[in-house]
PDB file of N, CA and C in Angstrom:
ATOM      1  N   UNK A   1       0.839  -1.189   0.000  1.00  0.00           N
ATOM      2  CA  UNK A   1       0.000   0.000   0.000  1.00  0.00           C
ATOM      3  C   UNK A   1       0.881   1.248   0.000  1.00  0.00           C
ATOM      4  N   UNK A   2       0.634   2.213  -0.765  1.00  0.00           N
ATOM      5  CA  UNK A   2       0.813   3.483  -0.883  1.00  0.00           C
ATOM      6  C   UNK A   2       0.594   4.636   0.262  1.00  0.00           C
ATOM      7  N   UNK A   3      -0.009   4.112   0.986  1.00  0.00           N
ATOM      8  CA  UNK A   3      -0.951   5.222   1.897  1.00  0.00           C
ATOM      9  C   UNK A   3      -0.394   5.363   3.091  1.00  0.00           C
ATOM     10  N   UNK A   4       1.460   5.081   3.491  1.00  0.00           N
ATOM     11  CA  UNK A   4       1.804   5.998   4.369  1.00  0.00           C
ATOM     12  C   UNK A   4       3.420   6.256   3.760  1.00  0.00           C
ATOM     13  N   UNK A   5       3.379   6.693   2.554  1.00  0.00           N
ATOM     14  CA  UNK A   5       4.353   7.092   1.894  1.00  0.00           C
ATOM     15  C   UNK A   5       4.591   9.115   1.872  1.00  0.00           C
ATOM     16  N   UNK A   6       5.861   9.272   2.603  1.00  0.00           N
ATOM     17  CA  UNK A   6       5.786  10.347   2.749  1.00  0.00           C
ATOM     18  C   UNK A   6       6.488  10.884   1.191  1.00  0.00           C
ATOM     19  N   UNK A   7       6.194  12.176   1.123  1.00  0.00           N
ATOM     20  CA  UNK A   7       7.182  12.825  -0.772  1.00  0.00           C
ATOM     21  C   UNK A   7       7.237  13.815  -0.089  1.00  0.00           C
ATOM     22  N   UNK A   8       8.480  13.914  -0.962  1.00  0.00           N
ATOM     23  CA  UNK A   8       9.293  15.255  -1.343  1.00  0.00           C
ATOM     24  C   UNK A   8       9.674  15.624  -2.247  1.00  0.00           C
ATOM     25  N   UNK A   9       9.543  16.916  -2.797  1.00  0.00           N
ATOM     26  CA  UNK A   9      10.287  17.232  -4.514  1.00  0.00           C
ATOM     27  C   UNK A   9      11.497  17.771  -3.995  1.00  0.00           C
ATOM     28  N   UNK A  10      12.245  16.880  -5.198  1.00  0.00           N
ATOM     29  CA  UNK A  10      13.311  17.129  -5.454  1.00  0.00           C
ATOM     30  C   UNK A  10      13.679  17.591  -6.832  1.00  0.00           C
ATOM     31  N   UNK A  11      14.933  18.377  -7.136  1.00  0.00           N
ATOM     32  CA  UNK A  11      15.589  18.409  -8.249  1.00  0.00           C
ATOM     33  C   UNK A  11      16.438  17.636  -8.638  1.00  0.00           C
ATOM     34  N   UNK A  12      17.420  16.852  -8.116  1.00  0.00           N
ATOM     35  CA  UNK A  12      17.934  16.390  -8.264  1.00  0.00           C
ATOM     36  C   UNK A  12      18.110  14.446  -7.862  1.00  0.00           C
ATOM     37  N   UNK A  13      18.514  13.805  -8.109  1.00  0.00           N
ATOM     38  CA  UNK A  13      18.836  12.472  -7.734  1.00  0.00           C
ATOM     39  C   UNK A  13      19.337  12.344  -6.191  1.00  0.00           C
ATOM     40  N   UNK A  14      20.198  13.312  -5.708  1.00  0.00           N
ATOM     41  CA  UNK A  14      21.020  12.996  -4.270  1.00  0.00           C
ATOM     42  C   UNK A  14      19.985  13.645  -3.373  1.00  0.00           C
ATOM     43  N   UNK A  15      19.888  13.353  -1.786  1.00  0.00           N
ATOM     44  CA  UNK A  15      19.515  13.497  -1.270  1.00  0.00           C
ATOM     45  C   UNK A  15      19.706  12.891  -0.014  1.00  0.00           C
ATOM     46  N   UNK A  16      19.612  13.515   1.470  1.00  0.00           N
ATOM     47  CA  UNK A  16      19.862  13.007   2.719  1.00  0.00           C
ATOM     48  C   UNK A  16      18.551  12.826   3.562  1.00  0.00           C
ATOM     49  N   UNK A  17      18.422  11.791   4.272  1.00  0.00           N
ATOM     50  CA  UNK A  17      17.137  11.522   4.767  1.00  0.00           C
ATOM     51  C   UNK A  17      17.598  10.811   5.509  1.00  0.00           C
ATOM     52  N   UNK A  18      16.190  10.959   7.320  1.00  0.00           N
ATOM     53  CA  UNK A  18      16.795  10.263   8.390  1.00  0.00           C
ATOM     54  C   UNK A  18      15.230   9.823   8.430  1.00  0.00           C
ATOM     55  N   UNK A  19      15.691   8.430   8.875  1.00  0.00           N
ATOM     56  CA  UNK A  19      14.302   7.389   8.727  1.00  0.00           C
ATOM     57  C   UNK A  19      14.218   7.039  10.220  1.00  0.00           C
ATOM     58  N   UNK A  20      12.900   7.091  10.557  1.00  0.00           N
ATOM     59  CA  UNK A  20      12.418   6.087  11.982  1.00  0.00           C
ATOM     60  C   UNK A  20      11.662   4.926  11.787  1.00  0.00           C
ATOM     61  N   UNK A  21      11.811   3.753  11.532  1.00  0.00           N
ATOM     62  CA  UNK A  21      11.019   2.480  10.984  1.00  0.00           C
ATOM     63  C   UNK A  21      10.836   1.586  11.928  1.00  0.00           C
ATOM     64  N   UNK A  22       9.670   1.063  12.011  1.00  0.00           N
ATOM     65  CA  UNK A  22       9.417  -0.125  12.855  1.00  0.00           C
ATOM     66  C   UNK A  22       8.780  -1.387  11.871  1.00  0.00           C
ATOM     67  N   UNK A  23       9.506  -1.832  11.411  1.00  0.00           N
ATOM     68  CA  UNK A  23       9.081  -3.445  10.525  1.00  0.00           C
ATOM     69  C   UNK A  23       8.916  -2.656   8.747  1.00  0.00           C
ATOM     70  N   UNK A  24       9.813  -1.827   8.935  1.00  0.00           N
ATOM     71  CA  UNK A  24       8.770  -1.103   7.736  1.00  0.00           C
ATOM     72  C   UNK A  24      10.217  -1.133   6.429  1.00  0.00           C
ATOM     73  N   UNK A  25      10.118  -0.618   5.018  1.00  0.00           N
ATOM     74  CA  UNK A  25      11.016  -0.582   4.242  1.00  0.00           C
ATOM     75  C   UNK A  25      11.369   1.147   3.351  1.00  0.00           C
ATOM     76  N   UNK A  26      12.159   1.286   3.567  1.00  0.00           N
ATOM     77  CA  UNK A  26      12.297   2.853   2.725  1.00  0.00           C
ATOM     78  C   UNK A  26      12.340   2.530   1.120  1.00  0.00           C
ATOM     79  N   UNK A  27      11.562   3.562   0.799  1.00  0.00           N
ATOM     80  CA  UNK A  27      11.201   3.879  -0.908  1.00  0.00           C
ATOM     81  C   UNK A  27      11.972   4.632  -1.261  1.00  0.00           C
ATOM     82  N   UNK A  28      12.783   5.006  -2.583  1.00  0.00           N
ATOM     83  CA  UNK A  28      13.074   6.259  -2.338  1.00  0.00           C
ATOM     84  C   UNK A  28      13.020   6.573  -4.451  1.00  0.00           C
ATOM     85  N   UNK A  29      12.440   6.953  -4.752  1.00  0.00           N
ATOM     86  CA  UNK A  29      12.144   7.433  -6.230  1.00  0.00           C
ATOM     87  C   UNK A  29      11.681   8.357  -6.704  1.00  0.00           C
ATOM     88  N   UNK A  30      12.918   8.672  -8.028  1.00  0.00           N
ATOM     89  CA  UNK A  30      13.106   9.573  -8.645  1.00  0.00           C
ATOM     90  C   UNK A  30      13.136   9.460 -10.356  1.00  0.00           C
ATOM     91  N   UNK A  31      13.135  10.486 -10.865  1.00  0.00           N
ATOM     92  CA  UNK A  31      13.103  10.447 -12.434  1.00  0.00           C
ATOM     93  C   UNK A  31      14.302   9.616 -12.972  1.00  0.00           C
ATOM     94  N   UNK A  32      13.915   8.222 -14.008  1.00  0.00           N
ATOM     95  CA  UNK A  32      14.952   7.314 -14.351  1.00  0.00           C
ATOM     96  C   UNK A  32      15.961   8.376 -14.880  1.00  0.00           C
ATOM     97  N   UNK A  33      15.724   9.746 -15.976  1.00  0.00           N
ATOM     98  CA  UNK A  33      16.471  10.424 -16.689  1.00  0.00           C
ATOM     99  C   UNK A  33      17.651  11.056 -15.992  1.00  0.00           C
ATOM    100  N   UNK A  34      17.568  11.119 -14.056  1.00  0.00           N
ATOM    101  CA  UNK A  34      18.371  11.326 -13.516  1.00  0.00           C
ATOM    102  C   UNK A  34      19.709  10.834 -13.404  1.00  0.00           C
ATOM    103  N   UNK A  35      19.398   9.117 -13.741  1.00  0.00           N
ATOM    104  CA  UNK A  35      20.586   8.388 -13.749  1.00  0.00           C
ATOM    105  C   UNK A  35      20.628   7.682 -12.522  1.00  0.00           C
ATOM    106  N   UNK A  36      21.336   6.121 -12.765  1.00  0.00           N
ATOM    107  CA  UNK A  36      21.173   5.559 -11.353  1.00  0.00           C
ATOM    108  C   UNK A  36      21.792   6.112 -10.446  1.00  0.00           C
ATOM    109  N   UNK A  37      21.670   5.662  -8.578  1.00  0.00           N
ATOM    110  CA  UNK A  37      22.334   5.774  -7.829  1.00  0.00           C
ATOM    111  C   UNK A  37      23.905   5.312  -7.659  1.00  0.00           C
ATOM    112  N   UNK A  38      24.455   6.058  -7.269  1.00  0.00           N
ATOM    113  CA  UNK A  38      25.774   5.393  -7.327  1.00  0.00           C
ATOM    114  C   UNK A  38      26.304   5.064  -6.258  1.00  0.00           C
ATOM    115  N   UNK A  39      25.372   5.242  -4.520  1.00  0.00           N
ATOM    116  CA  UNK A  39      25.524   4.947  -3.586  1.00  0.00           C
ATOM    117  C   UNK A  39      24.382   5.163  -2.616  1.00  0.00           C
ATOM    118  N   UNK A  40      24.467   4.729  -1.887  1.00  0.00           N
ATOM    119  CA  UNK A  40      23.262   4.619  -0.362  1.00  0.00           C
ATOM    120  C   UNK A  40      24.012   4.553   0.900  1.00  0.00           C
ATOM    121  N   UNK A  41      24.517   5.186   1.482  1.00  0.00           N
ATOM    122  CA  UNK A  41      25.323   5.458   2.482  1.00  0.00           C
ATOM    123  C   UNK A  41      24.490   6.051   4.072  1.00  0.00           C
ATOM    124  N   UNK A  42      24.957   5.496   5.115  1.00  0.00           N
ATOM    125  CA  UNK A  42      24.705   5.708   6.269  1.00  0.00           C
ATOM    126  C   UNK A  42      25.598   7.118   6.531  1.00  0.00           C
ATOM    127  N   UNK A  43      25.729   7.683   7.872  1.00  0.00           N
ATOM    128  CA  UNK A  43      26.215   8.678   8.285  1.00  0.00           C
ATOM    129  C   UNK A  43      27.803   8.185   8.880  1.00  0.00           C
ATOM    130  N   UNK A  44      27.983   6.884   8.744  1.00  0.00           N
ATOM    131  CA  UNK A  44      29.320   6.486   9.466  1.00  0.00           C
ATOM    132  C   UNK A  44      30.538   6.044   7.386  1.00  0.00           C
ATOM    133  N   UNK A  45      29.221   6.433   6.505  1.00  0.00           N
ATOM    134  CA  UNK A  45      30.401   5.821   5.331  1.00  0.00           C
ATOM    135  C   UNK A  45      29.691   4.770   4.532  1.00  0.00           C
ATOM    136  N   UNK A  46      29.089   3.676   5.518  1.00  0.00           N
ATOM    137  CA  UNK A  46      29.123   2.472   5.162  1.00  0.00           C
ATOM    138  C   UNK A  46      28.101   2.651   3.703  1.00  0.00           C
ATOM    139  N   UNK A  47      28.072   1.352   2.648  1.00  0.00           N
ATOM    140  CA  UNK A  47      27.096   1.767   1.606  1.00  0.00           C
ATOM    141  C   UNK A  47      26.288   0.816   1.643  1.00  0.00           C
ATOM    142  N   UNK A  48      24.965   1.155   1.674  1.00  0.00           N
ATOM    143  CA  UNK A  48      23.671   0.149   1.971  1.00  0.00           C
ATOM    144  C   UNK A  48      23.196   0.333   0.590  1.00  0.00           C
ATOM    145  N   UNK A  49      23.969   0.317  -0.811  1.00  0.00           N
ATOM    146  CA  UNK A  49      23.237   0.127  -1.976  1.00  0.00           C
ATOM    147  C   UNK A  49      22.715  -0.972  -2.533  1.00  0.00           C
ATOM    148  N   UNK A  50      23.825  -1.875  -1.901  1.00  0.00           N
ATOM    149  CA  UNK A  50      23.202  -3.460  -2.123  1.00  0.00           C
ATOM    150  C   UNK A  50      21.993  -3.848  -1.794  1.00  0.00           C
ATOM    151  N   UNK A  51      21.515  -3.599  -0.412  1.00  0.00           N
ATOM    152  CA  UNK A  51      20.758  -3.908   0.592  1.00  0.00           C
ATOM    153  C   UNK A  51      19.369  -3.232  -0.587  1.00  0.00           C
ATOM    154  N   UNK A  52      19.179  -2.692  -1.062  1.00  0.00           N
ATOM    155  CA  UNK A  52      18.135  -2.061  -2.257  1.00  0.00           C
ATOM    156  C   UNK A  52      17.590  -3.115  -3.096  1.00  0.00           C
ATOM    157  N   UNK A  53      16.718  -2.550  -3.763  1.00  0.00           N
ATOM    158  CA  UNK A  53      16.052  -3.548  -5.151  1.00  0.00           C
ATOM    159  C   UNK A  53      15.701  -2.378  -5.891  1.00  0.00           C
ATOM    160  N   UNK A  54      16.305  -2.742  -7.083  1.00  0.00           N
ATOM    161  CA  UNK A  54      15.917  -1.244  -7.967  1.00  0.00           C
ATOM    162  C   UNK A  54      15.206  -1.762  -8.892  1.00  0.00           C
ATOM    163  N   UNK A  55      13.837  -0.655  -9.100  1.00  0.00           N
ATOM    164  CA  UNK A  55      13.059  -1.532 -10.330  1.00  0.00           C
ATOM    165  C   UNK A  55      12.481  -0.191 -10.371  1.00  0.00           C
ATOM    166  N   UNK A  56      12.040   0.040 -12.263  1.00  0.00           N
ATOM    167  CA  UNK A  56      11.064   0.735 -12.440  1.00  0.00           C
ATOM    168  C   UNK A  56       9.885   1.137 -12.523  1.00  0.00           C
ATOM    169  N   UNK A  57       9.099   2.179 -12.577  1.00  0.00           N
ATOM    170  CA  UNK A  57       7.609   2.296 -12.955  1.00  0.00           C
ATOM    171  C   UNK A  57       7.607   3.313 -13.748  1.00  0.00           C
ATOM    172  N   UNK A  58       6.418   3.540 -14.451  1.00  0.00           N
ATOM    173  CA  UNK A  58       6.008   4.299 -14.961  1.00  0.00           C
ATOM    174  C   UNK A  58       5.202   5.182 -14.544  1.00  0.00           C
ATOM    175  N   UNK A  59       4.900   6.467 -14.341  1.00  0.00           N
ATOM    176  CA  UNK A  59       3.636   7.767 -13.978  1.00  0.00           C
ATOM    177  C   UNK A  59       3.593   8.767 -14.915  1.00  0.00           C
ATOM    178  N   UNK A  60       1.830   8.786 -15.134  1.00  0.00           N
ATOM    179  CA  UNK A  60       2.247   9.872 -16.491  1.00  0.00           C
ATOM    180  C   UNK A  60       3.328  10.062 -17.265  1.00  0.00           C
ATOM    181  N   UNK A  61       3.725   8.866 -18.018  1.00  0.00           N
ATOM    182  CA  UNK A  61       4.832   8.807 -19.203  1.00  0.00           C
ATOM    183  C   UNK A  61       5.646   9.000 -18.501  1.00  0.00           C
ATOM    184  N   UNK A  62       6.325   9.072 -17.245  1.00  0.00           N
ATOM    185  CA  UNK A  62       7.382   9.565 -16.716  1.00  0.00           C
ATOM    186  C   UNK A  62       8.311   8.373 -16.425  1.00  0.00           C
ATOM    187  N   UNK A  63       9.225   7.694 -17.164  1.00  0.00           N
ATOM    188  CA  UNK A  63       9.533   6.727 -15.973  1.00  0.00           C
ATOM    189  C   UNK A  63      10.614   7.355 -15.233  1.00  0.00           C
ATOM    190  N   UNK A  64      10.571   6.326 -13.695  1.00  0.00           N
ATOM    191  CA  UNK A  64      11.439   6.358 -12.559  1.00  0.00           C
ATOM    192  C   UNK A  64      11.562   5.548 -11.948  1.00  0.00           C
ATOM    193  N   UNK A  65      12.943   5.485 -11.355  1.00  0.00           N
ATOM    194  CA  UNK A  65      13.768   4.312 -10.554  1.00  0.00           C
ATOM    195  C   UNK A  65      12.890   4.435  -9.626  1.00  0.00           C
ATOM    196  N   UNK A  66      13.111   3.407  -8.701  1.00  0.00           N
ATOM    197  CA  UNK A  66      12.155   3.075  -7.940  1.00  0.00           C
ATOM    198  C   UNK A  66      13.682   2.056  -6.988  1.00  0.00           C
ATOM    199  N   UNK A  67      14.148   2.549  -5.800  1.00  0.00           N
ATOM    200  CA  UNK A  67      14.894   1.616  -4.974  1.00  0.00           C
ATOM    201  C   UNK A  67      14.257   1.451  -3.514  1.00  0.00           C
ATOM    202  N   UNK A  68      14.219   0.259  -3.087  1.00  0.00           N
ATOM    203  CA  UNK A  68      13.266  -0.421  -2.369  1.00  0.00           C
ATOM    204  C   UNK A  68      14.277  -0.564  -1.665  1.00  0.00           C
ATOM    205  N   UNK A  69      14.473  -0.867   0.330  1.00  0.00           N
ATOM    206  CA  UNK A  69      14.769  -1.540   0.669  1.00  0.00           C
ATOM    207  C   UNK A  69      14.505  -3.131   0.575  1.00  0.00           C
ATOM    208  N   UNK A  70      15.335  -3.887   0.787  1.00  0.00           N
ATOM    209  CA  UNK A  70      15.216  -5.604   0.064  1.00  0.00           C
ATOM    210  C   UNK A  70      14.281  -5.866   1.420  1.00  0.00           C
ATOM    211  N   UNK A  71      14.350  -5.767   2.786  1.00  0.00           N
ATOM    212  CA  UNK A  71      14.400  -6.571   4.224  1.00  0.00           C
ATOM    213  C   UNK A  71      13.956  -5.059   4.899  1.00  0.00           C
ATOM    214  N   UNK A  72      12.093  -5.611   5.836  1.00  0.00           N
ATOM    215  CA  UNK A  72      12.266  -4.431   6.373  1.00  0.00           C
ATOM    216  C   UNK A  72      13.154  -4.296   7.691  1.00  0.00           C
ATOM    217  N   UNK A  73      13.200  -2.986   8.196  1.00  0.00           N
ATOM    218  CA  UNK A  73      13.984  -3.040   9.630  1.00  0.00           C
ATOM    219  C   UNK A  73      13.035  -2.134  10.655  1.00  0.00           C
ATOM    220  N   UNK A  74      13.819  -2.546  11.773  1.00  0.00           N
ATOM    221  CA  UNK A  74      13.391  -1.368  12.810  1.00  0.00           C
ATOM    222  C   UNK A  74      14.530  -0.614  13.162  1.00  0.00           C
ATOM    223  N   UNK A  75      14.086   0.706  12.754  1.00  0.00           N
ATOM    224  CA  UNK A  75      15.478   1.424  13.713  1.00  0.00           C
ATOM    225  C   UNK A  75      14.624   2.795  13.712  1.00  0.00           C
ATOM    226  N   UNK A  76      15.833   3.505  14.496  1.00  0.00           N
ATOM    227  CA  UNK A  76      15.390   5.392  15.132  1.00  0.00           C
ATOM    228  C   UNK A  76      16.509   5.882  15.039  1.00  0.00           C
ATOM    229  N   UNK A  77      16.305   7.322  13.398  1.00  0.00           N
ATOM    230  CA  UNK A  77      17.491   7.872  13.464  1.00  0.00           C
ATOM    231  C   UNK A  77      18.375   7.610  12.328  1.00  0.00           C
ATOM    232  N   UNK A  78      17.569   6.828  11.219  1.00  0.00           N
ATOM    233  CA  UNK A  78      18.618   6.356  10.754  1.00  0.00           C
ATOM    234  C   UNK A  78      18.986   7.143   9.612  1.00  0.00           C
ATOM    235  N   UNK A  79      20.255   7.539   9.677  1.00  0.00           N
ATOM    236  CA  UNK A  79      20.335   8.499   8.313  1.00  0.00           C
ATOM    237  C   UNK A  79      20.972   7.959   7.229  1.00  0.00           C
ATOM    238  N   UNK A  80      20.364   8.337   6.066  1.00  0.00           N
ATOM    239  CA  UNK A  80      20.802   7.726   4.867  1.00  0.00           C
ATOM    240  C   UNK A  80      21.006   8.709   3.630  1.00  0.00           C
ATOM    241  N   UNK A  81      22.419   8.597   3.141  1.00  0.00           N
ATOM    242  CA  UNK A  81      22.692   9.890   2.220  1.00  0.00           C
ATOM    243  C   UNK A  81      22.521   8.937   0.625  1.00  0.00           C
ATOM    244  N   UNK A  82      21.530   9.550  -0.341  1.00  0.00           N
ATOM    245  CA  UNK A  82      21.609   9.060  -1.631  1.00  0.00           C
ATOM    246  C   UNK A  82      22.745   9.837  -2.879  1.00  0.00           C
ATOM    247  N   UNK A  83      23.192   9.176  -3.328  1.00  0.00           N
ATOM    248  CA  UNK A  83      24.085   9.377  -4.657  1.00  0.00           C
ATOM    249  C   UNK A  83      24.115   9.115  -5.726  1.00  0.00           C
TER     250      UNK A  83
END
């Protein structure tokens, strides 16, 4: 379900975001024309790009990446820088 998906516009592909999840998985999508990610990084370095599933969709002719966490988690705080 769609219906507790928070948005934000962006211009660009990169972006920093701090997640609070309980059993839950982060979305995070943007315009395919942006170009893939080239990383998913925590605040200590580490790269959680693997840990993703990247797949597309389509909206109003638009397509966009679409990266899924694979496994949900619980955590508080968690910051995650996109690239």
């Amino acid at each position: 379900s769609t219906d507790n998906l928070s948005r934000k516009l962006r211009t660009s592909r990169s972006d920093t975001l701090t997640f609070n999840l309980t059993n839950q998985r982060v979305l995070y999508m943007y315009p395919k024309s942006f170009g893939n990610l080239t990383s998913i990084k925590d605040a200590n370095g580490f790269d959680y790009i693997n840990s993703y599933t990247l797949s597309n969709v389509t909206v109003n002719d638009v397509e966009y990446n679409v990266y899924i966490l694979t496994d949900p988690v619980t955590i508080t705080g968690f910051k995650q820088i996109y690239n």
